[in-house]
Protein backbone atom coordinates (compact mmCIF):
# COMPACT_ATOMS: atom_id res chain seq x y z
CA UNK A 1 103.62 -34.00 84.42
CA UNK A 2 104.68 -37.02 82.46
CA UNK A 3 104.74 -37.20 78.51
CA UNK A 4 102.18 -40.11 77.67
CA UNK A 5 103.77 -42.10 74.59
CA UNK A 6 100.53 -43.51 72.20
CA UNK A 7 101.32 -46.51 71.26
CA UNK A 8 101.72 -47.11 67.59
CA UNK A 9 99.30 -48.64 65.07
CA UNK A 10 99.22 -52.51 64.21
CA UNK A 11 101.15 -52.58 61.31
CA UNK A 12 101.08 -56.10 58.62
CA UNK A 13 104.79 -57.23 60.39
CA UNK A 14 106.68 -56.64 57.41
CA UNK A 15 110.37 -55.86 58.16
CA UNK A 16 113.30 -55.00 56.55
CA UNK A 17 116.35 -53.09 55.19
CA UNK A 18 115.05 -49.38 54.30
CA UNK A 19 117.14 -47.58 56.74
CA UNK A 20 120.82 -48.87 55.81
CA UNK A 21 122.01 -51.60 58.32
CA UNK A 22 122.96 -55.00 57.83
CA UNK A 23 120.47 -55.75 59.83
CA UNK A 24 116.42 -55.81 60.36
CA UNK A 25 116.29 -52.28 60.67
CA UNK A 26 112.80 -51.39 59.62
CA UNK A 27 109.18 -52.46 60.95
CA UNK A 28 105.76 -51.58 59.16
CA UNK A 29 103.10 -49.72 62.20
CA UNK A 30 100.07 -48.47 60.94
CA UNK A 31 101.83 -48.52 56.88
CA UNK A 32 104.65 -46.92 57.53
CA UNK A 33 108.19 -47.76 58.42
CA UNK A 34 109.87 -47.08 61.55
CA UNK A 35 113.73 -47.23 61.93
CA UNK A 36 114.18 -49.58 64.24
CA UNK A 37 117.38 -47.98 65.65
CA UNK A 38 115.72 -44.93 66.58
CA UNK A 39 114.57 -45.18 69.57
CA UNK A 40 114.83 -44.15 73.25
CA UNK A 41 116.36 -45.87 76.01
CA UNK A 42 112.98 -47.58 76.44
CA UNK A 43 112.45 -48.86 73.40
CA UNK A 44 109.62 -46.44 72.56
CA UNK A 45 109.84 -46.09 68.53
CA UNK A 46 109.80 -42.41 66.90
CA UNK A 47 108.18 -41.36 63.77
CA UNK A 48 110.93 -40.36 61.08
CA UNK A 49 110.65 -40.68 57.63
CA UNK A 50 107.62 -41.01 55.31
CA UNK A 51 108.91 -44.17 54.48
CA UNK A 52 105.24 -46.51 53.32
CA UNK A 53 105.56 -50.51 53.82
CA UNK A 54 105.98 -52.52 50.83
CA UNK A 55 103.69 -54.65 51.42
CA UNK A 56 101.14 -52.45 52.89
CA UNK A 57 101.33 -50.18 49.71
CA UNK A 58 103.83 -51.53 47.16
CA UNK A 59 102.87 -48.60 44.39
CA UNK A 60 103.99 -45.68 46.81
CA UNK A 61 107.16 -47.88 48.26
CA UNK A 62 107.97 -47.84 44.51
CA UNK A 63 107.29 -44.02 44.28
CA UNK A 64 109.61 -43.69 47.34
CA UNK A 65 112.51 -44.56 45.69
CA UNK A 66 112.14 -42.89 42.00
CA UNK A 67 110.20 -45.17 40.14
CA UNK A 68 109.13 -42.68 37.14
CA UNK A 69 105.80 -42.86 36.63
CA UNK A 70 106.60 -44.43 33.20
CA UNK A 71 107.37 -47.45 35.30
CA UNK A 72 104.37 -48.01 36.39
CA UNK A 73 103.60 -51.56 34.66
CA UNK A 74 107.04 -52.94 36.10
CA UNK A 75 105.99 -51.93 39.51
CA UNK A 76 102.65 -53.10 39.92
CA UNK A 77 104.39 -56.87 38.60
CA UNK A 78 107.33 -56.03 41.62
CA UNK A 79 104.40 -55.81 43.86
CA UNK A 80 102.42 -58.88 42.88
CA UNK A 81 105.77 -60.68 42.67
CA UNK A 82 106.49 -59.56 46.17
CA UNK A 83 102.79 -60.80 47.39
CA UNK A 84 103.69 -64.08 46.01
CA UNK A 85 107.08 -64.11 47.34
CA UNK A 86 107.57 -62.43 50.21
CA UNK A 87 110.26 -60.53 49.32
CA UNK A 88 110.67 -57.06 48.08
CA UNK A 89 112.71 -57.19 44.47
CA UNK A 90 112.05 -53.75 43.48
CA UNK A 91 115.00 -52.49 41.66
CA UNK A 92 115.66 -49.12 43.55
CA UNK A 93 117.12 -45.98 41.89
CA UNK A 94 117.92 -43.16 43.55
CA UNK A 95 115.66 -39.89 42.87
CA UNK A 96 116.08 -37.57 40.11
CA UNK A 97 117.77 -39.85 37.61
């Protein structure tokens, strides 16, 4: 009995930093991000963190990473300046500061 891998949802090809490398470590599938150093020997991704796109959904990347809700003004501009742009600017903080 072999383990049949689904293959993963289109995603908008957004990819990135998230995950810590100094690389292209990240790839949107589906909305989400997938590390793209965690994988098998056959290059089949795995699902790891809850980690949304940017630029699939910009307000709950933003969440992600401790915007207060306070914030909310200054991230809906980071996401229409990353629309225009291409390129995520959000100014990250970590959680519970």
């Amino acid at each position: 009995m072999s383990d049949k891998i689904e293959p993963l949802p289109a995603g908008c090809g957004y990819t990135g930093f998230e995950y810590g490398a100094g690389y292209i470590d990240s790839e949107c599938y589906g909305g989400d991000l997938f590390d793209l150093d965690d994988c098998d020997d056959n290059g089949n991704l795995y699902y790891k963190d809850d980690v949304p796109c940017p630029r699939c959904h910009p307000i709950w990347y933003a969440n992600h990473y401790g915007y207060n809700p306070s914030d909310r003004v200054m991230c809906i501009i980071d996401a229409m300046a990353y629309r225009l742009t291409g390129k995520v600017i959000f100014h990250r903080r970590k959680k519970n500061q």
